[in-house]
C-alpha atoms as a PDB file:
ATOM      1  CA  UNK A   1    -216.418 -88.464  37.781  1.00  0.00           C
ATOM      2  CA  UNK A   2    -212.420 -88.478  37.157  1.00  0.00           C
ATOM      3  CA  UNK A   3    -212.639 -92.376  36.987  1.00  0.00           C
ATOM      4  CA  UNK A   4    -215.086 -91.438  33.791  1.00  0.00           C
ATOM      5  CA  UNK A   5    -212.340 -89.444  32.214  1.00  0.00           C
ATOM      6  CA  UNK A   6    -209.285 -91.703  33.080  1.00  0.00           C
ATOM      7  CA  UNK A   7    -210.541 -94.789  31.163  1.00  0.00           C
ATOM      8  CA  UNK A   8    -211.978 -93.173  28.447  1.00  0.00           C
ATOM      9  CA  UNK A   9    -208.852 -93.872  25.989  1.00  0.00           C
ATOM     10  CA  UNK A  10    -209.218 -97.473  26.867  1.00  0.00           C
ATOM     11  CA  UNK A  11    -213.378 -97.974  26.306  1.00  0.00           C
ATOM     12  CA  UNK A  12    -214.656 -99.805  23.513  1.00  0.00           C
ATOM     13  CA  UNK A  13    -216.469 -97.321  20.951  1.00  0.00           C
ATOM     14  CA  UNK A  14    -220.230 -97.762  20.029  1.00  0.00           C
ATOM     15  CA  UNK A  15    -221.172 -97.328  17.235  1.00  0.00           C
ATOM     16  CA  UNK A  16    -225.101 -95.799  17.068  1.00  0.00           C
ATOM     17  CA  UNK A  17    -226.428 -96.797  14.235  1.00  0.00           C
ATOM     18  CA  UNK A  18    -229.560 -98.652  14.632  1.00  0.00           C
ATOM     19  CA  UNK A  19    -232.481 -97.489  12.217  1.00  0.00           C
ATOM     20  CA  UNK A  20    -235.933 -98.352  14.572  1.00  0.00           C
ATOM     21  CA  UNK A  21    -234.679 -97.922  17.797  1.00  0.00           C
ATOM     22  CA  UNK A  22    -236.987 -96.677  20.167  1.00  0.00           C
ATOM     23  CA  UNK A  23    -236.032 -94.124  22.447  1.00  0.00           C
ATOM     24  CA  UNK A  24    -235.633 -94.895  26.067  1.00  0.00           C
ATOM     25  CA  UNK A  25    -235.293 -93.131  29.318  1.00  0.00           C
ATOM     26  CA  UNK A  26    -234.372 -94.055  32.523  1.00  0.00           C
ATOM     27  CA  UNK A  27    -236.503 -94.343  34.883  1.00  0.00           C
ATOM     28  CA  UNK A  28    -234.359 -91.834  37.799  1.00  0.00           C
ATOM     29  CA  UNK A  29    -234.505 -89.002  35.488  1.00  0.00           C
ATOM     30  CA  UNK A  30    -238.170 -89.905  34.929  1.00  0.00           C
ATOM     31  CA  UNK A  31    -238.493 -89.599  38.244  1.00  0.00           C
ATOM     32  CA  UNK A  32    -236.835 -86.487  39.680  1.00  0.00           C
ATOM     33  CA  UNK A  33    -236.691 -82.617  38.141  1.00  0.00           C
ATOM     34  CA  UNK A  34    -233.040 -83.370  36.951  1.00  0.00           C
ATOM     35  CA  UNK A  35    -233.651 -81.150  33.802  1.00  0.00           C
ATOM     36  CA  UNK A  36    -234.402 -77.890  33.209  1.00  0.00           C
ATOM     37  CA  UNK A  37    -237.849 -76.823  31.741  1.00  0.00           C
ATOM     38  CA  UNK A  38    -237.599 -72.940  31.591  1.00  0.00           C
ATOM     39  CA  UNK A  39    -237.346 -71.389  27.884  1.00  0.00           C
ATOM     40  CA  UNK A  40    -234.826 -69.079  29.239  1.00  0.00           C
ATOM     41  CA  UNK A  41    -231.090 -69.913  30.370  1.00  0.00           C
ATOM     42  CA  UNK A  42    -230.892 -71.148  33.686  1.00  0.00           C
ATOM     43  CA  UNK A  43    -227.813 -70.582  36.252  1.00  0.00           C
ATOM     44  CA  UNK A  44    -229.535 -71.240  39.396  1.00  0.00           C
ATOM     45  CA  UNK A  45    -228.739 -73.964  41.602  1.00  0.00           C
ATOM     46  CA  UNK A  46    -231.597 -76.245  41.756  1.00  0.00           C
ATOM     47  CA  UNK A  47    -232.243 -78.582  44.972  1.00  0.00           C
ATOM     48  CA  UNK A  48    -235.016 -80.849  45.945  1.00  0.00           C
ATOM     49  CA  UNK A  49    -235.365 -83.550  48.501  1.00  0.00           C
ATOM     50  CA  UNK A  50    -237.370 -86.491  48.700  1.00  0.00           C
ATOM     51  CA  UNK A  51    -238.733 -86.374  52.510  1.00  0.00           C
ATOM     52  CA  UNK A  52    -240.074 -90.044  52.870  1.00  0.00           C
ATOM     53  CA  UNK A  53    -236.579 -91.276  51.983  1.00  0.00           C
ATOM     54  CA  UNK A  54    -234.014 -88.152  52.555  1.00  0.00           C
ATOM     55  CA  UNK A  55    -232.667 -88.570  49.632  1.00  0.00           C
ATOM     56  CA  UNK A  56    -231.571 -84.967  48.188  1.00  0.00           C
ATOM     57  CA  UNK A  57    -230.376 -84.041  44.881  1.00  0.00           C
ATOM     58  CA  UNK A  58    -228.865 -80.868  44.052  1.00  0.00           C
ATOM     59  CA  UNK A  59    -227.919 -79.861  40.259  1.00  0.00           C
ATOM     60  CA  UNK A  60    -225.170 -77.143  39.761  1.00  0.00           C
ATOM     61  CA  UNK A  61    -224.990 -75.174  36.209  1.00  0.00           C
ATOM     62  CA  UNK A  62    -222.522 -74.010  34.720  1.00  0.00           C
ATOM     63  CA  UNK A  63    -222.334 -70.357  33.414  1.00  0.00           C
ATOM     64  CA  UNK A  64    -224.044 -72.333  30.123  1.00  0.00           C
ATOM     65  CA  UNK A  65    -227.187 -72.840  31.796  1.00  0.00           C
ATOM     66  CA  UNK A  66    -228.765 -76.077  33.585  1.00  0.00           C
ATOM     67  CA  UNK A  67    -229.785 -78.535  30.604  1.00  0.00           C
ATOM     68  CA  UNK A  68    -233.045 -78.559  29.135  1.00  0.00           C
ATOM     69  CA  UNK A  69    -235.473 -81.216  28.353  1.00  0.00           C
ATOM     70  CA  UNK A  70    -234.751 -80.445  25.108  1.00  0.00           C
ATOM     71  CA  UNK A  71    -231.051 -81.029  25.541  1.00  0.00           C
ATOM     72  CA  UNK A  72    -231.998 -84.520  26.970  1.00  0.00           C
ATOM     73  CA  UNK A  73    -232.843 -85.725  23.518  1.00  0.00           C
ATOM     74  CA  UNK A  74    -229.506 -87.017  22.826  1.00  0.00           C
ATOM     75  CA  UNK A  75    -229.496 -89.162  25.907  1.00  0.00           C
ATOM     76  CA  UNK A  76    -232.675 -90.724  24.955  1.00  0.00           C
ATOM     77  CA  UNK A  77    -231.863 -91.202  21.479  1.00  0.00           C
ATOM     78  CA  UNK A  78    -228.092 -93.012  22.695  1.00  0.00           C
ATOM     79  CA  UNK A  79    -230.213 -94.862  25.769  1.00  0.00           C
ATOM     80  CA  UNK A  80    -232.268 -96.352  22.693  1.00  0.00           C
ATOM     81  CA  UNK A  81    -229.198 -97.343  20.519  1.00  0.00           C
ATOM     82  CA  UNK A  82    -227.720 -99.183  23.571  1.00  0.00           C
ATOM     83  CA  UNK A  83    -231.014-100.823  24.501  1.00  0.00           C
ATOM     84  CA  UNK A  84    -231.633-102.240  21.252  1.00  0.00           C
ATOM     85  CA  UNK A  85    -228.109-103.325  20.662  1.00  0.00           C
ATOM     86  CA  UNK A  86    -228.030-105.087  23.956  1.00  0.00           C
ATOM     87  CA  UNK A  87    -231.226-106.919  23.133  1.00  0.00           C
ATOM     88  CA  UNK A  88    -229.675-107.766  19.485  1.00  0.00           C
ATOM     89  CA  UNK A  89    -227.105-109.144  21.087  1.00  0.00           C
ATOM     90  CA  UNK A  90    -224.481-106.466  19.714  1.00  0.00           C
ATOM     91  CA  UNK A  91    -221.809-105.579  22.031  1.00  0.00           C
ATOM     92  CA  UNK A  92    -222.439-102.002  23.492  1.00  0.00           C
ATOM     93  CA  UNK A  93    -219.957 -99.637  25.357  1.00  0.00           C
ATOM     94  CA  UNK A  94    -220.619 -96.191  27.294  1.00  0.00           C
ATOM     95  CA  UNK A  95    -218.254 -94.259  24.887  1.00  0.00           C
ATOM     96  CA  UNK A  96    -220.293 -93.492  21.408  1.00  0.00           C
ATOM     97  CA  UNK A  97    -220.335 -92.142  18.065  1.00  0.00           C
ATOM     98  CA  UNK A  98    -223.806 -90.274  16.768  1.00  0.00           C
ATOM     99  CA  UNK A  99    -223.510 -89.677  13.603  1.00  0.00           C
ATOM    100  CA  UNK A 100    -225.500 -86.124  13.709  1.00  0.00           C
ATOM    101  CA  UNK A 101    -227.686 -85.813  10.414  1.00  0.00           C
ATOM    102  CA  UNK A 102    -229.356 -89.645  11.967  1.00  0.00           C
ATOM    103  CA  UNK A 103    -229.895 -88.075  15.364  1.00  0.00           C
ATOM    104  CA  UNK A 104    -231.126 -84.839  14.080  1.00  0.00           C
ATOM    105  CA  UNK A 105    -234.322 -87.300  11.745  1.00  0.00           C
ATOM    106  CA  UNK A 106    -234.936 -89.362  14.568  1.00  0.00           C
ATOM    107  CA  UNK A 107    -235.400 -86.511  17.388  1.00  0.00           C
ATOM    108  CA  UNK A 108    -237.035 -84.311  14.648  1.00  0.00           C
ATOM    109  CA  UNK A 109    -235.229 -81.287  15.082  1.00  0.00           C
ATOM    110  CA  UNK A 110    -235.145 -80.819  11.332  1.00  0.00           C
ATOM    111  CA  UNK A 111    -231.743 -80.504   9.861  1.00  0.00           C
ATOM    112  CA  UNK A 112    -230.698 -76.806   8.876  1.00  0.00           C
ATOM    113  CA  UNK A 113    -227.285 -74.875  10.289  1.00  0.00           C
ATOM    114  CA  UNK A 114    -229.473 -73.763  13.251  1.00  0.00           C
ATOM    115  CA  UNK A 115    -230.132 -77.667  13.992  1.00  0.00           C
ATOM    116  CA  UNK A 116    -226.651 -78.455  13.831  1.00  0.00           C
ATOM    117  CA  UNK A 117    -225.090 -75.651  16.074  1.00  0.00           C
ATOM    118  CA  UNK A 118    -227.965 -76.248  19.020  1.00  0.00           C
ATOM    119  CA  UNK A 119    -226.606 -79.825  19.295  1.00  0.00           C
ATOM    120  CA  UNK A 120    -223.064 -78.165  20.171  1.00  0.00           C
ATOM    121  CA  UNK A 121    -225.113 -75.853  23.201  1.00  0.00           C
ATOM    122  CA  UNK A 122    -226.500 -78.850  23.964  1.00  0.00           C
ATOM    123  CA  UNK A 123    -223.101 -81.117  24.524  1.00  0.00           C
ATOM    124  CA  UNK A 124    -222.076 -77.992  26.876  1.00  0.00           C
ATOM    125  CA  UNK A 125    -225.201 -77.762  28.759  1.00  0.00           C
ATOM    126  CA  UNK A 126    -224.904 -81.556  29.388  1.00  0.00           C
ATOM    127  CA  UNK A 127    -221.545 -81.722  30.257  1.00  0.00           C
ATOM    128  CA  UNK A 128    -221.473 -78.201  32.451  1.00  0.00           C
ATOM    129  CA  UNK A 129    -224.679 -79.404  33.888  1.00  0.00           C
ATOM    130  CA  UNK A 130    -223.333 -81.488  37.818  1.00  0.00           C
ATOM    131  CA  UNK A 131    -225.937 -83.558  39.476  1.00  0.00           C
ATOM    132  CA  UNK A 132    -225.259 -84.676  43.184  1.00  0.00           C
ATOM    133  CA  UNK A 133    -226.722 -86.908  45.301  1.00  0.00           C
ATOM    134  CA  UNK A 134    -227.500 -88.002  48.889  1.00  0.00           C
ATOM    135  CA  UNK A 135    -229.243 -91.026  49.752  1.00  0.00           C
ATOM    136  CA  UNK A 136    -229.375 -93.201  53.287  1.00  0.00           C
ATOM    137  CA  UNK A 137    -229.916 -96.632  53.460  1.00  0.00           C
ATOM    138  CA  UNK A 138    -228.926 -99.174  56.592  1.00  0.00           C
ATOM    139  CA  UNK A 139    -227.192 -95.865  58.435  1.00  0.00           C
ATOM    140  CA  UNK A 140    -224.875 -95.584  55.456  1.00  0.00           C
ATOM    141  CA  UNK A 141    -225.138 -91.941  53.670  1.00  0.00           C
ATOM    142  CA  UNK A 142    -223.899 -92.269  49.837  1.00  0.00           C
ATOM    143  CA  UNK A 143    -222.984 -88.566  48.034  1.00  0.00           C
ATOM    144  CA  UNK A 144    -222.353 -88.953  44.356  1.00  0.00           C
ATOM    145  CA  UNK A 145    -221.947 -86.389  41.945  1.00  0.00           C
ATOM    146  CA  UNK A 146    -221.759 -86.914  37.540  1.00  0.00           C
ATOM    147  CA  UNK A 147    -222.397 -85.086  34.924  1.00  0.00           C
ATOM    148  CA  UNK A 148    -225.065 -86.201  32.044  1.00  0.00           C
ATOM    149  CA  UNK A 149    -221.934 -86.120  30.063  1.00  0.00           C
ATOM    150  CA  UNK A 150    -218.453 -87.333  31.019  1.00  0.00           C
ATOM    151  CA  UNK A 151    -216.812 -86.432  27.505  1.00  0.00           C
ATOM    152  CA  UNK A 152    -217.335 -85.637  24.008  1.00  0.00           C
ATOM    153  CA  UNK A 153    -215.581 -84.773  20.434  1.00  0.00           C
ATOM    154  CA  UNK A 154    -217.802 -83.153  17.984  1.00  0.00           C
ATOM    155  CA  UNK A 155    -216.273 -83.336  14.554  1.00  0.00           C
ATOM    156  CA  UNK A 156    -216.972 -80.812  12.292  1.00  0.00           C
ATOM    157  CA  UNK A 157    -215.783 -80.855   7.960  1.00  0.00           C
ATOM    158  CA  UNK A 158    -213.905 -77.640   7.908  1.00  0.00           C
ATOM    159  CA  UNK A 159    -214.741 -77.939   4.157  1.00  0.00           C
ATOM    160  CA  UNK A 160    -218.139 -77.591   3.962  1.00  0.00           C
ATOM    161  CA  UNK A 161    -218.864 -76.106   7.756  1.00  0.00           C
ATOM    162  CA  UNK A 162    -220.940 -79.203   8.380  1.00  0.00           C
ATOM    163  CA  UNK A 163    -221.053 -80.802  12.011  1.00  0.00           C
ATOM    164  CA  UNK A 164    -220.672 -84.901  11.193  1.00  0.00           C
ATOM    165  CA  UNK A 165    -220.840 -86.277  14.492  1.00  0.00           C
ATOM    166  CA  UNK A 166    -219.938 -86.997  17.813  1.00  0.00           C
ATOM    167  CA  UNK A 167    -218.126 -89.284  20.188  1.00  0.00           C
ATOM    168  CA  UNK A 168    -219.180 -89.127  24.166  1.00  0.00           C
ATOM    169  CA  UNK A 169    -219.210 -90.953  26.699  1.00  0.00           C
ATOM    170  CA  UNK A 170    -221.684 -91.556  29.186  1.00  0.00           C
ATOM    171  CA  UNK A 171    -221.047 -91.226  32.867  1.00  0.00           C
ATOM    172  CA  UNK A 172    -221.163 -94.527  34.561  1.00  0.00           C
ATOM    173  CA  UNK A 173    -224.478 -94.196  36.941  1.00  0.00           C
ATOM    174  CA  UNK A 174    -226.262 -93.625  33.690  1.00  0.00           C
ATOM    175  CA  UNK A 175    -225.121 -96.454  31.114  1.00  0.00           C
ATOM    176  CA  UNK A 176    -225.116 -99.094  34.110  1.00  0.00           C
ATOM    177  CA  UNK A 177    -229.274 -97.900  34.352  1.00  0.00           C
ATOM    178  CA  UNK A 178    -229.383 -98.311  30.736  1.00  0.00           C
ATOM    179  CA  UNK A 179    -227.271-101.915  30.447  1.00  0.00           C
ATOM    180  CA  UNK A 180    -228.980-103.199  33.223  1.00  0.00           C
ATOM    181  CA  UNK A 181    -232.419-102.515  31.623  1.00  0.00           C
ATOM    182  CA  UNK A 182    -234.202 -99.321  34.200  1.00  0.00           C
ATOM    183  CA  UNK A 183    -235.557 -97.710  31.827  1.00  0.00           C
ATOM    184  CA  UNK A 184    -238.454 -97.465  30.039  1.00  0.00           C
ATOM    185  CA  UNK A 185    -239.502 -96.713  26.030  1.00  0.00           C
ATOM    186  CA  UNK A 186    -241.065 -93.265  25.248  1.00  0.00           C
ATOM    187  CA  UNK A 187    -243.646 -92.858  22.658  1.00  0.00           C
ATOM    188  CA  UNK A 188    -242.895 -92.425  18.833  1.00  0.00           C
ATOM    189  CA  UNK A 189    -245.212 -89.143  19.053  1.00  0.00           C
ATOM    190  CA  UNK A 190    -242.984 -87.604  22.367  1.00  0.00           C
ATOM    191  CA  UNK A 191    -240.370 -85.883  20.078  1.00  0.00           C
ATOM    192  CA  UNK A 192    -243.254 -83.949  18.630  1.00  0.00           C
ATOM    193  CA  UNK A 193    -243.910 -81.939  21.629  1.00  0.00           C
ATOM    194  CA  UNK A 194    -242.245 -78.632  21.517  1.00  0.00           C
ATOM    195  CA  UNK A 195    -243.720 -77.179  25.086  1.00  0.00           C
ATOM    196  CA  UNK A 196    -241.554 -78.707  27.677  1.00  0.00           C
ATOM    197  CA  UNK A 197    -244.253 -78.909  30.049  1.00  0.00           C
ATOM    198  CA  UNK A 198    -246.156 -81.457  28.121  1.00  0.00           C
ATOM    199  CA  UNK A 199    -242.524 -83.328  27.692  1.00  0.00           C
ATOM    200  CA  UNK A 200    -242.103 -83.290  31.540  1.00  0.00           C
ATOM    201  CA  UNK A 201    -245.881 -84.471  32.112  1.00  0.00           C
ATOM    202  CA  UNK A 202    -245.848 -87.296  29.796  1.00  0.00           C
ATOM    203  CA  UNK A 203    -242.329 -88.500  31.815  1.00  0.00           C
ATOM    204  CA  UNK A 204    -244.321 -88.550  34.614  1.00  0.00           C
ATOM    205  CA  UNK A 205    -247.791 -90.335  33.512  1.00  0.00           C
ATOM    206  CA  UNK A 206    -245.157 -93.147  31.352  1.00  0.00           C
ATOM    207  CA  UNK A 207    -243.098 -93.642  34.559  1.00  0.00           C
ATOM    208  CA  UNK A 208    -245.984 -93.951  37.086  1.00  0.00           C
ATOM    209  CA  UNK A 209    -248.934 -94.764  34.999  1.00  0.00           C
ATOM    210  CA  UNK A 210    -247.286 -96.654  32.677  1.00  0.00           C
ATOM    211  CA  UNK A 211    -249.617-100.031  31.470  1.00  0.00           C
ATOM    212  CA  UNK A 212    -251.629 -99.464  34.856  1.00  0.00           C
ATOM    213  CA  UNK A 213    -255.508 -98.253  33.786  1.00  0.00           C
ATOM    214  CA  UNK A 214    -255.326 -95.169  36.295  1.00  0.00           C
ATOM    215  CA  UNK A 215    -252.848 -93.147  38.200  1.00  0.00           C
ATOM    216  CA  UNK A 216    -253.630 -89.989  40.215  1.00  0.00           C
ATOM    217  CA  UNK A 217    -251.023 -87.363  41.887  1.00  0.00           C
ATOM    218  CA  UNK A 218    -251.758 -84.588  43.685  1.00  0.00           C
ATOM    219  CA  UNK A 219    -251.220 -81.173  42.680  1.00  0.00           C
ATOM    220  CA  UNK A 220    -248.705 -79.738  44.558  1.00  0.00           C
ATOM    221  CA  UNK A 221    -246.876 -83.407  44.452  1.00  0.00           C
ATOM    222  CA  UNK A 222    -246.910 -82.639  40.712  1.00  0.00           C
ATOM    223  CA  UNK A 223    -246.080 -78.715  40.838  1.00  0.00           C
ATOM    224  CA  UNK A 224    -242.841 -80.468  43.100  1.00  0.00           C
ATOM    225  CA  UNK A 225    -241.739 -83.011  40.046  1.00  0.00           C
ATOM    226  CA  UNK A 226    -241.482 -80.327  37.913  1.00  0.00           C
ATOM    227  CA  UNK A 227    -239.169 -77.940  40.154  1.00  0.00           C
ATOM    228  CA  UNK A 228    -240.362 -75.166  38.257  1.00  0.00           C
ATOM    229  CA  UNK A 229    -239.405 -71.302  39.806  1.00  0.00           C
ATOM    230  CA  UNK A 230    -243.258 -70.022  38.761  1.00  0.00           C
ATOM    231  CA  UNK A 231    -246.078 -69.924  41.149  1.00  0.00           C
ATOM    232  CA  UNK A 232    -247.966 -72.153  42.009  1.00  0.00           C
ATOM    233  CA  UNK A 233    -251.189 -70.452  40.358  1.00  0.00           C
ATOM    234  CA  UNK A 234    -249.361 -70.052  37.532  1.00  0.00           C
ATOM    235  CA  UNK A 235    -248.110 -73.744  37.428  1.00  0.00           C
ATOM    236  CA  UNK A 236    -251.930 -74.480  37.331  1.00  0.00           C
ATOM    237  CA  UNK A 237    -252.889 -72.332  34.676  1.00  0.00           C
ATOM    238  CA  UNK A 238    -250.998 -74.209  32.335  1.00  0.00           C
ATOM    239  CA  UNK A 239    -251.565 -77.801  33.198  1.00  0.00           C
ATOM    240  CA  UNK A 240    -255.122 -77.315  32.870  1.00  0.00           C
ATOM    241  CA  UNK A 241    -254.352 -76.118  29.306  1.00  0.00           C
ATOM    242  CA  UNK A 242    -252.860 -79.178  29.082  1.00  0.00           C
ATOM    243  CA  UNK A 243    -255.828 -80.851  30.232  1.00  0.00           C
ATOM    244  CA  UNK A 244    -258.182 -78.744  27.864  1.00  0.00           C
ATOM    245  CA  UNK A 245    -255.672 -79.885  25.026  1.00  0.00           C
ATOM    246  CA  UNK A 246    -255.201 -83.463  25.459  1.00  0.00           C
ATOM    247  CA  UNK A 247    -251.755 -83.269  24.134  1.00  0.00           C
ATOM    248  CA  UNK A 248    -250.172 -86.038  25.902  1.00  0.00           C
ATOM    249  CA  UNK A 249    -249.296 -88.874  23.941  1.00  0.00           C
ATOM    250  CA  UNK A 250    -250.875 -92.582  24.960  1.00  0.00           C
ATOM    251  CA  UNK A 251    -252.390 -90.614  28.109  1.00  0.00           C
ATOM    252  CA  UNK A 252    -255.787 -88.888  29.090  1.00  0.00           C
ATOM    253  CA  UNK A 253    -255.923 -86.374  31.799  1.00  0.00           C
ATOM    254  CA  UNK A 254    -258.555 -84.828  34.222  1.00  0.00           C
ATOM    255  CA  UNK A 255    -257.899 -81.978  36.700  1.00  0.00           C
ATOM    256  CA  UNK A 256    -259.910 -82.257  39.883  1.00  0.00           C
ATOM    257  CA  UNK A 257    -259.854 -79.570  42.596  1.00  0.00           C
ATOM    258  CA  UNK A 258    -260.461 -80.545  46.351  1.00  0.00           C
ATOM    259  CA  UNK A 259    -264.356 -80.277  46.123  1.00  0.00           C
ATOM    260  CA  UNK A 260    -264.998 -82.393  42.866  1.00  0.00           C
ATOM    261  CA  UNK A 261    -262.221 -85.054  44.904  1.00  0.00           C
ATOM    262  CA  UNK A 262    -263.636 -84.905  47.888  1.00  0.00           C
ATOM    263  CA  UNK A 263    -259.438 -84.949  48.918  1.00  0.00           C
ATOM    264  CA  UNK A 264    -257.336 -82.761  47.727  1.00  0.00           C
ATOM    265  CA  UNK A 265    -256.621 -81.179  44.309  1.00  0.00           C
ATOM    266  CA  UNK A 266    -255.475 -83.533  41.747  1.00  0.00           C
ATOM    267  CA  UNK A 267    -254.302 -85.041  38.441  1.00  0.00           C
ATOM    268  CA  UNK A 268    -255.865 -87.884  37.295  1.00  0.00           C
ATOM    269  CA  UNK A 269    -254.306 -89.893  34.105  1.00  0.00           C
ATOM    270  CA  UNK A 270    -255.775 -92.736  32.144  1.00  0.00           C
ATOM    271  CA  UNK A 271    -253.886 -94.823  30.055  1.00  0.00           C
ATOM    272  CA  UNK A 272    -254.926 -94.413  26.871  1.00  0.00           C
ATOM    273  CA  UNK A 273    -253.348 -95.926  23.824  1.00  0.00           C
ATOM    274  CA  UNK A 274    -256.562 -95.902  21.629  1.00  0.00           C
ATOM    275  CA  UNK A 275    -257.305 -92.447  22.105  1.00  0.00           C
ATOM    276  CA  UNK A 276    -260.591 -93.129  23.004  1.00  0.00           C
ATOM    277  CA  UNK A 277    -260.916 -91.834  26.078  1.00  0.00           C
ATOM    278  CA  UNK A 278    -259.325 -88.836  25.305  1.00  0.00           C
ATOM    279  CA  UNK A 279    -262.012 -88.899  22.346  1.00  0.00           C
ATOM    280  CA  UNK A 280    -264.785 -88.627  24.208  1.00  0.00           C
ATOM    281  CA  UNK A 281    -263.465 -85.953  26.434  1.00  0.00           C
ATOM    282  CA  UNK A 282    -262.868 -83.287  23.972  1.00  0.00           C
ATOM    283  CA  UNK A 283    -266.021 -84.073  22.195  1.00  0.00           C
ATOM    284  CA  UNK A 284    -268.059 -83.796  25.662  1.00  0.00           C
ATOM    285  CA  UNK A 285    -265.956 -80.420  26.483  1.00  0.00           C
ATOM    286  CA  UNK A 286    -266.139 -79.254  23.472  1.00  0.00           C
ATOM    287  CA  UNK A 287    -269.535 -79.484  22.953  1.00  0.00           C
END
């Protein structure tokens, strides 16, 4: 992480500033719990450990609170900005200005004083927030630790109160995923979901399902993904609201227990881009 900090005088700014760029994740993130989905501040340490691999990650707070999947916004809206730079042929950098108000219209967070100041709790929660890692590979164990964060400035006009943007740089593990093209581009409509749990769900069903027809997962492979602290039961409850609701963006899902599966109890997700599918399923449950 130092070697982040050391350099950071010397690195090239970016300048994010691209109207239509999509937003973009990548696809590790996707992947693993990194972020926080509880509505409440989180402190806890958080581990989880892949066992087909052995790869472990465990992500430290700070007294801030874990980040949120809120609080990711900003990296998918400055993963975006580099991606569509890159592909414009525009030279990019991991050290970038976001200008604030343009960040705030794209993510649609609206843009009052209360917009403004969560972007601050935000830059702490990302920057407090330590992710480290263990993986194994040809009797070689690799531990790496970053934070989503490396640096920032936030600039604020003493005049009028008004937060005008801010410069930060990316840690290196995350702009090398993003310059060397792992990630993937969310939908338009995913900054319209407020619940969390339909934000983490739709990570999941984009990173797996993707532009397959079908993907399934089973249920407590899914309650796992989400590293959330409630029970199980609980953790059901509210993806089959989900389910009932539809609310996923460019996905349809069914919930199967182990008798209808004649497996185990599962999620299964359609791609779905027409809405269609998802069409027919409220109409036939709603009926």
């Amino acid at each position: 992480m130092s070697s982040d900090l050391i350099a950071s005088e010397q690195l090239e700014l970016f300048v994010a500033n691209i109207i239509d760029a999509a937003p973009k994740g990548d696809t590790q993130s996707m992947e693993f719990p990194l972020f926080s989905i509880s509505s409440k501040r989180d402190t806890d340490t958080y581990r989880y450990q892949n066992k087909k691999t052995g790869a472990s990650i465990e992500i430290v707070p700070n007294e801030k609170g874990r980040a949120t999947i809120h609080d990711k916004d900003l990296l998918l809206y400055c993963f975006g900005q580099i991606a569509e730079a890159n592909n414009r042929g525009i030279p990019i950098g991991q050290k970038i200005h976001v200008t604030l108000y343009d960040f705030l219209k794209t993510t649609k967070k609206g843009t009052d004083g209360k917009a403004y100041k969560s972007v601050l709790e935000s830059l702490k929660r990302l920057t407090g927030t330590t992710v480290y890692t263990t993986t194994r590979q040809d009797n070689f164990k690799k531990d790496k630790g970053f934070s989503f964060i490396s640096d920032y400035d936030l600039i604020t006009d003493e005049k009028t109160g008004r937060m005008k943007y801010v410069e930060l740089i990316l840690p290196n593990i995350l702009f090398n995923a993003v310059s060397n093209n792992q990630i993937l581009t969310y939908s338009s409509e995913y900054f319209s979901l407020r619940s969390p749990y339909d934000r983490r769900l739709y990570e999941l069903c984009r990173k797996h399902c993707g532009n397959q027809t079908q993907w399934e997962i089973g249920f407590e492979n899914l309650y796992n993904k989400f590293g959330v602290k409630s029970p199980l039961r609980e953790f059901r409850r509210k993806i089959k609201e989900i389910v009932k609701k539809q609310s996923i963006p460019d996905y349809c899902l069914m919930y199967a227990d182990a008798k209808t599966s004649g497996t185990i109890e599962k999620i299964i997700v359609f791609k779905d881009k027409s809405g269609e599918i998802k069409h027919d399923f409220l109409s036939n449950n709603n009926d």
